[in-house]
PDB file of N, CA and C in Angstrom:
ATOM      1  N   UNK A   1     -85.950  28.681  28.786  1.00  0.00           N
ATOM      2  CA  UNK A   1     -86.085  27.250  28.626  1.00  0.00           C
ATOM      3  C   UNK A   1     -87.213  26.972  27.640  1.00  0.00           C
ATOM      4  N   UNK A   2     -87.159  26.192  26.618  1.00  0.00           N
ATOM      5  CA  UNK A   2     -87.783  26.167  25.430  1.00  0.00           C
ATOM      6  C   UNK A   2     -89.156  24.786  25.942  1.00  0.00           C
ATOM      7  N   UNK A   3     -90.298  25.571  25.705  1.00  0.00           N
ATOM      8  CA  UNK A   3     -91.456  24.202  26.160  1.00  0.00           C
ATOM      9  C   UNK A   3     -90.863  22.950  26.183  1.00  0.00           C
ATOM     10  N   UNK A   4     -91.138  22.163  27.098  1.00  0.00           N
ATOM     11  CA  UNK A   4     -91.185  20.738  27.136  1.00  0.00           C
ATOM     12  C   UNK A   4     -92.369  20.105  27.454  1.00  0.00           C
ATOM     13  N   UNK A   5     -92.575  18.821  26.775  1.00  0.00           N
ATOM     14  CA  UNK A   5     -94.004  18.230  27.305  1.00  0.00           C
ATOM     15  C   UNK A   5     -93.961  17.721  28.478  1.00  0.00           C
ATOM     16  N   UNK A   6     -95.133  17.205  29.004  1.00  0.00           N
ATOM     17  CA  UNK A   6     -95.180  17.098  30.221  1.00  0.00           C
ATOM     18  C   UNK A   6     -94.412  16.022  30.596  1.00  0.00           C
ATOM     19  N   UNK A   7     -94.354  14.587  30.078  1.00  0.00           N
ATOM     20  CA  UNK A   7     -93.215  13.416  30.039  1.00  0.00           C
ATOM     21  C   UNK A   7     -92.047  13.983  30.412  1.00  0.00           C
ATOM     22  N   UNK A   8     -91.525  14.918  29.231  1.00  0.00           N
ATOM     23  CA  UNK A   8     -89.807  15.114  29.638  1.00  0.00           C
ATOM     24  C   UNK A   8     -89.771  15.742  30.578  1.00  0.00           C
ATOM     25  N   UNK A   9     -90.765  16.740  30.827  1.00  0.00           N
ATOM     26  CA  UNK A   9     -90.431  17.418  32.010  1.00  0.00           C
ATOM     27  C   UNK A   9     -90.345  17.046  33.423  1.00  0.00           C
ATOM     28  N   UNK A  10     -91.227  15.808  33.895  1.00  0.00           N
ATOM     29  CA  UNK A  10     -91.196  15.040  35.031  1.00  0.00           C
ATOM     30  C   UNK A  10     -90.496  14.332  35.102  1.00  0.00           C
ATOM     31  N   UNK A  11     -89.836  13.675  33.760  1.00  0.00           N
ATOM     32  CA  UNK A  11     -88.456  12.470  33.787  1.00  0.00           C
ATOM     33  C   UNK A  11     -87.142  13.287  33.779  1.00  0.00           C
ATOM     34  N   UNK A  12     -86.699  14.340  33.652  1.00  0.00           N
ATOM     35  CA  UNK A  12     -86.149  15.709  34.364  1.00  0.00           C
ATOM     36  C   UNK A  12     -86.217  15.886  35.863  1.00  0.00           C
ATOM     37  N   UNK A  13     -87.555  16.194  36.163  1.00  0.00           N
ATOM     38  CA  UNK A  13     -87.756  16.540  37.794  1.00  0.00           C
ATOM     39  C   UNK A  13     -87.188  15.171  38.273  1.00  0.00           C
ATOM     40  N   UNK A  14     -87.432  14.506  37.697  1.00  0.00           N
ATOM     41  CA  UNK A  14     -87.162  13.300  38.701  1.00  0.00           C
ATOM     42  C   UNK A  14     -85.914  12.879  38.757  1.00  0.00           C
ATOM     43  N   UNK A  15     -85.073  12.835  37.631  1.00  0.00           N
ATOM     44  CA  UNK A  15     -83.338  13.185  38.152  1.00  0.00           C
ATOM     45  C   UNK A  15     -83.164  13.959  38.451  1.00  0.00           C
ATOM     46  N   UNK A  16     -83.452  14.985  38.776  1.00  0.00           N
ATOM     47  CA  UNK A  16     -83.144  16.248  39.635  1.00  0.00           C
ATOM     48  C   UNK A  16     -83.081  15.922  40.710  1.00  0.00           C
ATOM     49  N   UNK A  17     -84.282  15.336  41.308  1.00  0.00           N
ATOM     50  CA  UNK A  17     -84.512  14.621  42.550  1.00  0.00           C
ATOM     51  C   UNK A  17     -83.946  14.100  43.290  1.00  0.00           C
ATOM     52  N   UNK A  18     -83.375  12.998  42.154  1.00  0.00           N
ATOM     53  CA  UNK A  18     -82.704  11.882  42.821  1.00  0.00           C
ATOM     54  C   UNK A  18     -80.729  12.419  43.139  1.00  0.00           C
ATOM     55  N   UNK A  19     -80.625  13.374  41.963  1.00  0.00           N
ATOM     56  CA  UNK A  19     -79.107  13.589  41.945  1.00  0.00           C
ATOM     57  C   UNK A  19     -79.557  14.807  43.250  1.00  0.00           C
ATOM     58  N   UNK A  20     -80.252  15.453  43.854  1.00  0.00           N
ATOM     59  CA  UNK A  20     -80.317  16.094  44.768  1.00  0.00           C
ATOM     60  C   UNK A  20     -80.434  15.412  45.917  1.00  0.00           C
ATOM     61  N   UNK A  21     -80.718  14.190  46.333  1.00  0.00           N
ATOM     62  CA  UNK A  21     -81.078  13.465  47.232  1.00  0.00           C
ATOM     63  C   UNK A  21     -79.876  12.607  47.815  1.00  0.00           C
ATOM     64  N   UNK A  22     -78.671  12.571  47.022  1.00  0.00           N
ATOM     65  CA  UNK A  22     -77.673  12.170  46.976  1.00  0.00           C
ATOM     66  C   UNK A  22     -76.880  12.699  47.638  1.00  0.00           C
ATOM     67  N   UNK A  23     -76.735  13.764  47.626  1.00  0.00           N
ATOM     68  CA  UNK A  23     -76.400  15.129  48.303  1.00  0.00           C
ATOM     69  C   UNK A  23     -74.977  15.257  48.548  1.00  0.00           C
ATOM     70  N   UNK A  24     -73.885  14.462  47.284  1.00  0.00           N
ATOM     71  CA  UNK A  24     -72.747  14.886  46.693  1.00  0.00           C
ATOM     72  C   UNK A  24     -71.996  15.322  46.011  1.00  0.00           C
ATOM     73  N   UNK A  25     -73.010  17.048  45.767  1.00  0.00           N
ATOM     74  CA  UNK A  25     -72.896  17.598  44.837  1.00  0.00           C
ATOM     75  C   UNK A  25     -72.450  19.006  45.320  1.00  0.00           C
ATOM     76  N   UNK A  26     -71.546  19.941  44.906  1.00  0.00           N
ATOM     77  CA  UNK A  26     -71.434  21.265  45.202  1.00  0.00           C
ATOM     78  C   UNK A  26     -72.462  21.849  45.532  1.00  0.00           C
ATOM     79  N   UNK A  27     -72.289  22.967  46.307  1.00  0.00           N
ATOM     80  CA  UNK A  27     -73.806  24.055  46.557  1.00  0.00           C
ATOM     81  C   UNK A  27     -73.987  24.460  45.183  1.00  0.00           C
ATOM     82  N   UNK A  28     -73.511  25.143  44.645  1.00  0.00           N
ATOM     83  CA  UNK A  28     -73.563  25.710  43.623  1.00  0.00           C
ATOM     84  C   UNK A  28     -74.069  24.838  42.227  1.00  0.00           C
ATOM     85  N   UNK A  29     -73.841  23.988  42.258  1.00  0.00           N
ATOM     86  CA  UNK A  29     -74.529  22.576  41.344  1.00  0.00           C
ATOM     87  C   UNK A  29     -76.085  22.456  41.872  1.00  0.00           C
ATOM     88  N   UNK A  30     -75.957  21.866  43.173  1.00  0.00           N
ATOM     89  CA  UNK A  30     -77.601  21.964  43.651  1.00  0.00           C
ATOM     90  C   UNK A  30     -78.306  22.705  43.724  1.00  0.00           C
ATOM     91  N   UNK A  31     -77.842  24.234  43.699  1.00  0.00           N
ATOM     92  CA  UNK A  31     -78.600  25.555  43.339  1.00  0.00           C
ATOM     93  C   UNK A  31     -79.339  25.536  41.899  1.00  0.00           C
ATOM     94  N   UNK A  32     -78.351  25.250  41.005  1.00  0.00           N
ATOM     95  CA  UNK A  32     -78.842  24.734  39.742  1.00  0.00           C
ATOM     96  C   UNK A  32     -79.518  24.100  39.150  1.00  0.00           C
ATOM     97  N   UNK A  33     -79.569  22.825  39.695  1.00  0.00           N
ATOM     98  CA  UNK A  33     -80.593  21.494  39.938  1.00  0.00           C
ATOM     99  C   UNK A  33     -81.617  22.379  40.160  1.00  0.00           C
ATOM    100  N   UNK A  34     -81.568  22.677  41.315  1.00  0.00           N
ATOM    101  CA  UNK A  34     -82.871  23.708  42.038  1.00  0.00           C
ATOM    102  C   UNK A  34     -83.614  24.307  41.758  1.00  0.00           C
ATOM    103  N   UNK A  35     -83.387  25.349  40.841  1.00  0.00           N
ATOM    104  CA  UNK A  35     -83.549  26.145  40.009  1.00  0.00           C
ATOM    105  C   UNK A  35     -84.441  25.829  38.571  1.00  0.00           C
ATOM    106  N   UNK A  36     -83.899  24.194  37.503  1.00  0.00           N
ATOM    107  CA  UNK A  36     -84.241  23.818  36.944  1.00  0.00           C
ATOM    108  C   UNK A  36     -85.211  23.196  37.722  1.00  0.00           C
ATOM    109  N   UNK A  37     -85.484  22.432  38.525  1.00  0.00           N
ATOM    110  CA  UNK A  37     -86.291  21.829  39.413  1.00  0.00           C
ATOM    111  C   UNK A  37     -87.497  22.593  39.323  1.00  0.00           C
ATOM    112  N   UNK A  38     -87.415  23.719  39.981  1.00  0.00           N
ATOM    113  CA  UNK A  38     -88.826  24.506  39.852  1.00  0.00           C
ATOM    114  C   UNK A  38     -89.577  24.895  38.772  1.00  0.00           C
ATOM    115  N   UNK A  39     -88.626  25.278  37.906  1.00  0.00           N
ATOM    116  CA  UNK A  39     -88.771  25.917  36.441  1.00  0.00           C
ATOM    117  C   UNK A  39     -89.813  24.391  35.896  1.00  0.00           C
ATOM    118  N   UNK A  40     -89.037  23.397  35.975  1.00  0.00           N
ATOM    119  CA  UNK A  40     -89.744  22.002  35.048  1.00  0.00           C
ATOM    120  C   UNK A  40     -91.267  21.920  36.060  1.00  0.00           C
ATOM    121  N   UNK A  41     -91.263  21.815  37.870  1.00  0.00           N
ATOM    122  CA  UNK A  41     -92.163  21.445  38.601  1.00  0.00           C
ATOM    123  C   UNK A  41     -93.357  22.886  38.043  1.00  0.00           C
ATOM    124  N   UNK A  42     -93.163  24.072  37.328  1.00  0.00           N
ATOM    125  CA  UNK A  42     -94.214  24.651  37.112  1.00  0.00           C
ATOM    126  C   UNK A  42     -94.553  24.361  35.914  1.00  0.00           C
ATOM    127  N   UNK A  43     -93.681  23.951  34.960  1.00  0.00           N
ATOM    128  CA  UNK A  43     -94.126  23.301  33.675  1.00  0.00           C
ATOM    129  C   UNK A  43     -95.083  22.426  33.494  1.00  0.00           C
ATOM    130  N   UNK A  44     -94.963  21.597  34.415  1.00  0.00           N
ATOM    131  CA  UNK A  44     -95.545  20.079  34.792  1.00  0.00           C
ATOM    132  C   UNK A  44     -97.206  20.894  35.489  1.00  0.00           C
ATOM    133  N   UNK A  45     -97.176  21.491  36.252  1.00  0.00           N
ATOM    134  CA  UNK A  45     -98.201  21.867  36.914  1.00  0.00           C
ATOM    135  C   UNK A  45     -99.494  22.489  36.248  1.00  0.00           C
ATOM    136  N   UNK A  46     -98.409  23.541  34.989  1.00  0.00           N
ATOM    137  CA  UNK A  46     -99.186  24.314  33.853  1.00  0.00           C
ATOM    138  C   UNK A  46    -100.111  23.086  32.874  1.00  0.00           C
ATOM    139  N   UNK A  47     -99.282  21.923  32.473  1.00  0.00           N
ATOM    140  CA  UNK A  47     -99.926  21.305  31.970  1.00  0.00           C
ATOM    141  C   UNK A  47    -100.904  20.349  32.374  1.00  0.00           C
ATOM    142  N   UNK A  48    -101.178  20.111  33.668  1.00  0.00           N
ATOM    143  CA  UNK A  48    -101.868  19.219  34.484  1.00  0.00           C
ATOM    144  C   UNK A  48    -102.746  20.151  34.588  1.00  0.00           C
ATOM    145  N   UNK A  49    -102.778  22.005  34.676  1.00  0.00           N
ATOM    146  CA  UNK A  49    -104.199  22.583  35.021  1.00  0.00           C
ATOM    147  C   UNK A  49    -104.493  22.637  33.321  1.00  0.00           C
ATOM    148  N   UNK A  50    -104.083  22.574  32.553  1.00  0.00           N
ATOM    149  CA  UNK A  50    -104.297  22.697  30.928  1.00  0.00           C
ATOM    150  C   UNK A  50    -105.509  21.456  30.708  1.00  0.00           C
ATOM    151  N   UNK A  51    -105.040  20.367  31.162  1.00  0.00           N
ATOM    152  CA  UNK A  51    -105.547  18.921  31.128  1.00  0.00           C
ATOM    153  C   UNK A  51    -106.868  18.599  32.055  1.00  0.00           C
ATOM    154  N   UNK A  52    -106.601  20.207  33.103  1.00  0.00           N
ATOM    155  CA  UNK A  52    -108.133  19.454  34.145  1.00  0.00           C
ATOM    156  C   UNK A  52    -109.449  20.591  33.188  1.00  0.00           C
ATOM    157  N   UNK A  53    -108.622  21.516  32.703  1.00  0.00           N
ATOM    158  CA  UNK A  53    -109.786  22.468  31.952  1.00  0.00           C
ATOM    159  C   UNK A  53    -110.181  21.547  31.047  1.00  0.00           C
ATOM    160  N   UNK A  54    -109.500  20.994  29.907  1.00  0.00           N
ATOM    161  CA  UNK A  54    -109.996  20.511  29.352  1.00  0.00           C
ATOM    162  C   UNK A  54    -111.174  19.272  29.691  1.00  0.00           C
ATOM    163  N   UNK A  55    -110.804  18.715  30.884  1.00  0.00           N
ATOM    164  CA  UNK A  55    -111.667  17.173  31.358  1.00  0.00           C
ATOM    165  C   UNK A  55    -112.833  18.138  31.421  1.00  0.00           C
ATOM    166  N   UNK A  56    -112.624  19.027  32.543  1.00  0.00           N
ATOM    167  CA  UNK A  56    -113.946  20.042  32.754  1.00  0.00           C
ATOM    168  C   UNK A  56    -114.570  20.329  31.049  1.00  0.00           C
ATOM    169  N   UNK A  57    -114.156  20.527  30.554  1.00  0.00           N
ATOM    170  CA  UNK A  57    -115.135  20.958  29.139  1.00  0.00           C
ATOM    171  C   UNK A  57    -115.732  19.942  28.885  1.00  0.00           C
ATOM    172  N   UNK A  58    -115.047  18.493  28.852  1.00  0.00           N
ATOM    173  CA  UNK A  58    -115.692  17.455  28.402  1.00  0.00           C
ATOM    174  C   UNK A  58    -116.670  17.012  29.064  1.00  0.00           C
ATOM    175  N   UNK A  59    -116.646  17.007  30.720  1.00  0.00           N
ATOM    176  CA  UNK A  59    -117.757  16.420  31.441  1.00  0.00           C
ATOM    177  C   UNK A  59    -119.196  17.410  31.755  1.00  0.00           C
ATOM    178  N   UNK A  60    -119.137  18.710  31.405  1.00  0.00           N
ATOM    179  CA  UNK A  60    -120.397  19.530  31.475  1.00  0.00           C
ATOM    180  C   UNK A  60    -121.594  18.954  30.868  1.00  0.00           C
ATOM    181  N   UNK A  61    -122.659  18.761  31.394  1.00  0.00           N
ATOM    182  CA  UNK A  61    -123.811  18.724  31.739  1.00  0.00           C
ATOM    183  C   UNK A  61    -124.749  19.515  30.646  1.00  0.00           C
ATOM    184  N   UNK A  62    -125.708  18.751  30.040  1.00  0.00           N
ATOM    185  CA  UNK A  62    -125.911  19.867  28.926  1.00  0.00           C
ATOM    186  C   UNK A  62    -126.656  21.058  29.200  1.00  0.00           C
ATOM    187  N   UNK A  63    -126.695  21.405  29.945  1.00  0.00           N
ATOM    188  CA  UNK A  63    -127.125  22.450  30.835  1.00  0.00           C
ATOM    189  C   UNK A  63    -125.994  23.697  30.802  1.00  0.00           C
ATOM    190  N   UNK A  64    -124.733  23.164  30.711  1.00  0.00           N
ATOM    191  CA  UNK A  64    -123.299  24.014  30.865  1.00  0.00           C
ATOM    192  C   UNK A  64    -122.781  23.547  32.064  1.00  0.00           C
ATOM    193  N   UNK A  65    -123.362  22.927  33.191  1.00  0.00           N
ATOM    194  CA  UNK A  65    -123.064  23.018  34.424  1.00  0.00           C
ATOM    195  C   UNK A  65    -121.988  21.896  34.307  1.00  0.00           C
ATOM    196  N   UNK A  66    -120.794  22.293  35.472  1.00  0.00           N
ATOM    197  CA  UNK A  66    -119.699  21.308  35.817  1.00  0.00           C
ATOM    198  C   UNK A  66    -119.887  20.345  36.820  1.00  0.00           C
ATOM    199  N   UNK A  67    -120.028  19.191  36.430  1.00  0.00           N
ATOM    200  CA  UNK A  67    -120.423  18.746  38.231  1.00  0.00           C
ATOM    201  C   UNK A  67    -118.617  17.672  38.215  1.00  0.00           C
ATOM    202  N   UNK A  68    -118.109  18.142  39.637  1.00  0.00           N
ATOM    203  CA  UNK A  68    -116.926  17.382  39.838  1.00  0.00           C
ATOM    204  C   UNK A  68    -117.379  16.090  40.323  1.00  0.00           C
ATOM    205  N   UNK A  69    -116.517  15.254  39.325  1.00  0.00           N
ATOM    206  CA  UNK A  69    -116.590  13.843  40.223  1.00  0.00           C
ATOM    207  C   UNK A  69    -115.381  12.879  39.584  1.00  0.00           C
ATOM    208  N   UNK A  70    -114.962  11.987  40.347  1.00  0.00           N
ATOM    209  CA  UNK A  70    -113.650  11.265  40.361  1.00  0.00           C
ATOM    210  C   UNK A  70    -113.588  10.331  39.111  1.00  0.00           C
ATOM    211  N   UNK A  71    -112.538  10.314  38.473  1.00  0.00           N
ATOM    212  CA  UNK A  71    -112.139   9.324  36.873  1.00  0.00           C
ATOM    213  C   UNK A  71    -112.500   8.161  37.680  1.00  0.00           C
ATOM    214  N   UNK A  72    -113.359   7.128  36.941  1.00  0.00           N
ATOM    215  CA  UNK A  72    -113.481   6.193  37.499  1.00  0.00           C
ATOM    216  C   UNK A  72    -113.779   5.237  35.851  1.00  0.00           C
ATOM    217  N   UNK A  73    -112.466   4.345  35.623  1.00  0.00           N
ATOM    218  CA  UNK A  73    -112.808   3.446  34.463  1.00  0.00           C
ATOM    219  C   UNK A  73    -114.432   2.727  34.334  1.00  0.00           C
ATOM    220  N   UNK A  74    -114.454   2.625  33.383  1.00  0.00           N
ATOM    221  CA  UNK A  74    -115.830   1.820  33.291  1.00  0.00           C
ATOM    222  C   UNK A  74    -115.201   0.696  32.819  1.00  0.00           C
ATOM    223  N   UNK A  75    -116.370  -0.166  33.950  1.00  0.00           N
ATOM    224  CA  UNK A  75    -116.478  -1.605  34.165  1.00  0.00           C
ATOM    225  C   UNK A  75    -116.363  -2.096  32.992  1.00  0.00           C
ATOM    226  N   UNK A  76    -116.163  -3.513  32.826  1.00  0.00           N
ATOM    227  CA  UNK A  76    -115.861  -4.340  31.623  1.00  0.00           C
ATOM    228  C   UNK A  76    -117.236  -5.254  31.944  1.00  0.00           C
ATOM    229  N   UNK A  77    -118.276  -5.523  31.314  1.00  0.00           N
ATOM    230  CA  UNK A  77    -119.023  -6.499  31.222  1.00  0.00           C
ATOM    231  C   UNK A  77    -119.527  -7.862  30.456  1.00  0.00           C
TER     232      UNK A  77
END
């Protein structure tokens, strides 16, 4: 399966989902679904830990140190 970005790949999972949820489909069809299902849900996952390394690079401390703490927009004043 040739990269997909993270968009197509969750707007994928998510008809997968839904045509699985339906559940008027051959076994052998929903095996398939299934199958693609996981394949896209680790795609999606790869790029969400791709995206937290990167936040982590950005928020270090000039020290090097990581300190975790929650996205929180800044206020409008």
């Amino acid at each position: 399966m040739a990269e997909k970005k993270f968009e197509a790949a969750l707007t994928r999972l998510e008809e997968i989902v839904q045509e699985l949820e339906k559940g008027d489909i051959l076994l052998d069809q929903s095996l398939k679904l299934f199958e693609e299902g996981i394949k896209l849900s680790r795609i999606c996952n790869k790029r969400l830990e791709e995206a937290e390394r990167k936040v982590e690079i950005l928020i270090k401390d000039k020290d090097g140190t990581v300190k975790a703490r929650p996205f929180e927009e800044e206020e409008e004043v």
